[in-house]
C-alpha atoms as a PDB file:
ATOM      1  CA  UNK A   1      40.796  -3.747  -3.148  1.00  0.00           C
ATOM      2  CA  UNK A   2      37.526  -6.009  -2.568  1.00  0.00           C
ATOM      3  CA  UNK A   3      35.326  -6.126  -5.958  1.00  0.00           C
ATOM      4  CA  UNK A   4      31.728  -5.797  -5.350  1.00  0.00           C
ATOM      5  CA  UNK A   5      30.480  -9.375  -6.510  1.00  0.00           C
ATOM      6  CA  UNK A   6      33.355 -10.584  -3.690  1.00  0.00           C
ATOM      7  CA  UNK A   7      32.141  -7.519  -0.869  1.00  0.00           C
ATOM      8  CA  UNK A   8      28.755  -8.978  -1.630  1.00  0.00           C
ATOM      9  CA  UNK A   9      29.372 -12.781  -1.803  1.00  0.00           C
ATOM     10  CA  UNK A  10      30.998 -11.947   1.918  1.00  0.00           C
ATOM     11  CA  UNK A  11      27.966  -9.774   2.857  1.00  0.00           C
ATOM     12  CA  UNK A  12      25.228 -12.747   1.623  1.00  0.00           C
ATOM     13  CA  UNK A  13      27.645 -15.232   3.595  1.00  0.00           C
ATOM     14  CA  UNK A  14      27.068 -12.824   6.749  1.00  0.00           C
ATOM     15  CA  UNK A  15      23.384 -13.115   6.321  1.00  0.00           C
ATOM     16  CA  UNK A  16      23.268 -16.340   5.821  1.00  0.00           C
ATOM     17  CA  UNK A  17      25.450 -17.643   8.339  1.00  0.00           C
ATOM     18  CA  UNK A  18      25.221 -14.678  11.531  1.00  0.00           C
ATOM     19  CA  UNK A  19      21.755 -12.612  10.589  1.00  0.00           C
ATOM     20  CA  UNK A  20      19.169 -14.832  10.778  1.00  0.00           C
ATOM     21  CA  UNK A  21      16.623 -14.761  13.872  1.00  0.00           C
ATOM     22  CA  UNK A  22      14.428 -17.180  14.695  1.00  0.00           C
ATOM     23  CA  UNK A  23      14.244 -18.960  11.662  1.00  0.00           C
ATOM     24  CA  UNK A  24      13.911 -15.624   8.907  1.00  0.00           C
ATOM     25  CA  UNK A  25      16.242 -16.050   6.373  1.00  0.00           C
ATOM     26  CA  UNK A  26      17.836 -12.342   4.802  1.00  0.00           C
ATOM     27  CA  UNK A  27      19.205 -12.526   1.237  1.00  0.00           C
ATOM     28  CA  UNK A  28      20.783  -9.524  -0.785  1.00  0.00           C
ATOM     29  CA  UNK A  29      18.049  -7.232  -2.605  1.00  0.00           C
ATOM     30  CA  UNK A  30      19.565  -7.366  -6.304  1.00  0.00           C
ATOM     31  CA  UNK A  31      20.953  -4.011  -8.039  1.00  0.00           C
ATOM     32  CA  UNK A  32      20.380  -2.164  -4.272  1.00  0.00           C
ATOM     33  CA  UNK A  33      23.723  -1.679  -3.978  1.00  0.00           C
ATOM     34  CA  UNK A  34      26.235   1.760  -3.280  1.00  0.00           C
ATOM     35  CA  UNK A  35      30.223   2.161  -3.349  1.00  0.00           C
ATOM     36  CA  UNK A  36      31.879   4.852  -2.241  1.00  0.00           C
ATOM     37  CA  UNK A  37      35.790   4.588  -2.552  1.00  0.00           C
ATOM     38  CA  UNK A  38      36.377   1.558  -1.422  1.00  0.00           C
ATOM     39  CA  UNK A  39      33.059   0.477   0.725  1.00  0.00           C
ATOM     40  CA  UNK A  40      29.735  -1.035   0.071  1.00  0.00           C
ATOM     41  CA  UNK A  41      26.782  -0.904   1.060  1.00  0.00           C
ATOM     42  CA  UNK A  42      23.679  -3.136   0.249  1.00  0.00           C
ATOM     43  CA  UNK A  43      20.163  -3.422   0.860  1.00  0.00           C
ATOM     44  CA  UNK A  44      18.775  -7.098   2.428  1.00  0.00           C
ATOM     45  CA  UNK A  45      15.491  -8.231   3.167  1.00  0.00           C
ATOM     46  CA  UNK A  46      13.990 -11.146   4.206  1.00  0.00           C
ATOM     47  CA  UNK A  47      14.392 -13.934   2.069  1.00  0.00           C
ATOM     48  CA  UNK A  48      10.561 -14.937   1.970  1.00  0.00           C
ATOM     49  CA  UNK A  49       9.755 -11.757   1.136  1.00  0.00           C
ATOM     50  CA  UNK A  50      11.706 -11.110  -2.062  1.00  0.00           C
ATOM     51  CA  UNK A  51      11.134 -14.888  -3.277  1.00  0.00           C
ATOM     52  CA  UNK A  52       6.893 -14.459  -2.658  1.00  0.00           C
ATOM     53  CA  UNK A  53       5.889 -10.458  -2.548  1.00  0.00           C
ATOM     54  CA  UNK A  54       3.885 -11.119   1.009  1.00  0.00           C
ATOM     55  CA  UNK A  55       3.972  -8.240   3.057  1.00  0.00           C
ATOM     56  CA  UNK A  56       3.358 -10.510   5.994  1.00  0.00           C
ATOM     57  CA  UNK A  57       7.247 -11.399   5.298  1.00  0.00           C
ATOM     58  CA  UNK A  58       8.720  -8.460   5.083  1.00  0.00           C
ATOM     59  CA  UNK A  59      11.192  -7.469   7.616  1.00  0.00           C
ATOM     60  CA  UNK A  60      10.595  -3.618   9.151  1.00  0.00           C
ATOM     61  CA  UNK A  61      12.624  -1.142   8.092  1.00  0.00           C
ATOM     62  CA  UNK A  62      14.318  -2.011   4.908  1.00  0.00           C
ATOM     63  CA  UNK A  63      13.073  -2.294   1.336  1.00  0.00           C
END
């Protein structure tokens, strides 16, 4: 079974690697995070937006 600091090492790789768009970066939101059996689920926002606070960054619907 996948631990959750592996599911979301794989899910910050995904972000990094396959989610960005047009240049806006998407990083984990730390502690927003669910498991149910054996799947996870976790929060992400853009990456400006969690390292500055500027609502300008945020991306729509998540938080």
């Amino acid at each position: 079974m996948l631990s959750g600091k592996d599911a979301a090492g794989l899910t910050q790789n995904f972000l990094e690697q396959q989610a960005s768009h047009e240049g806006t970066g998407f990083a984990l939101v730390e502690g927003k995070r669910a498991q149910v059996r054996g799947d996870f689920s976790f929060d992400c926002q853009s990456a400006a937006y969690l390292r500055d606070g500027d609502l300008r960054d945020i991306a729509v619907g998540t938080d």
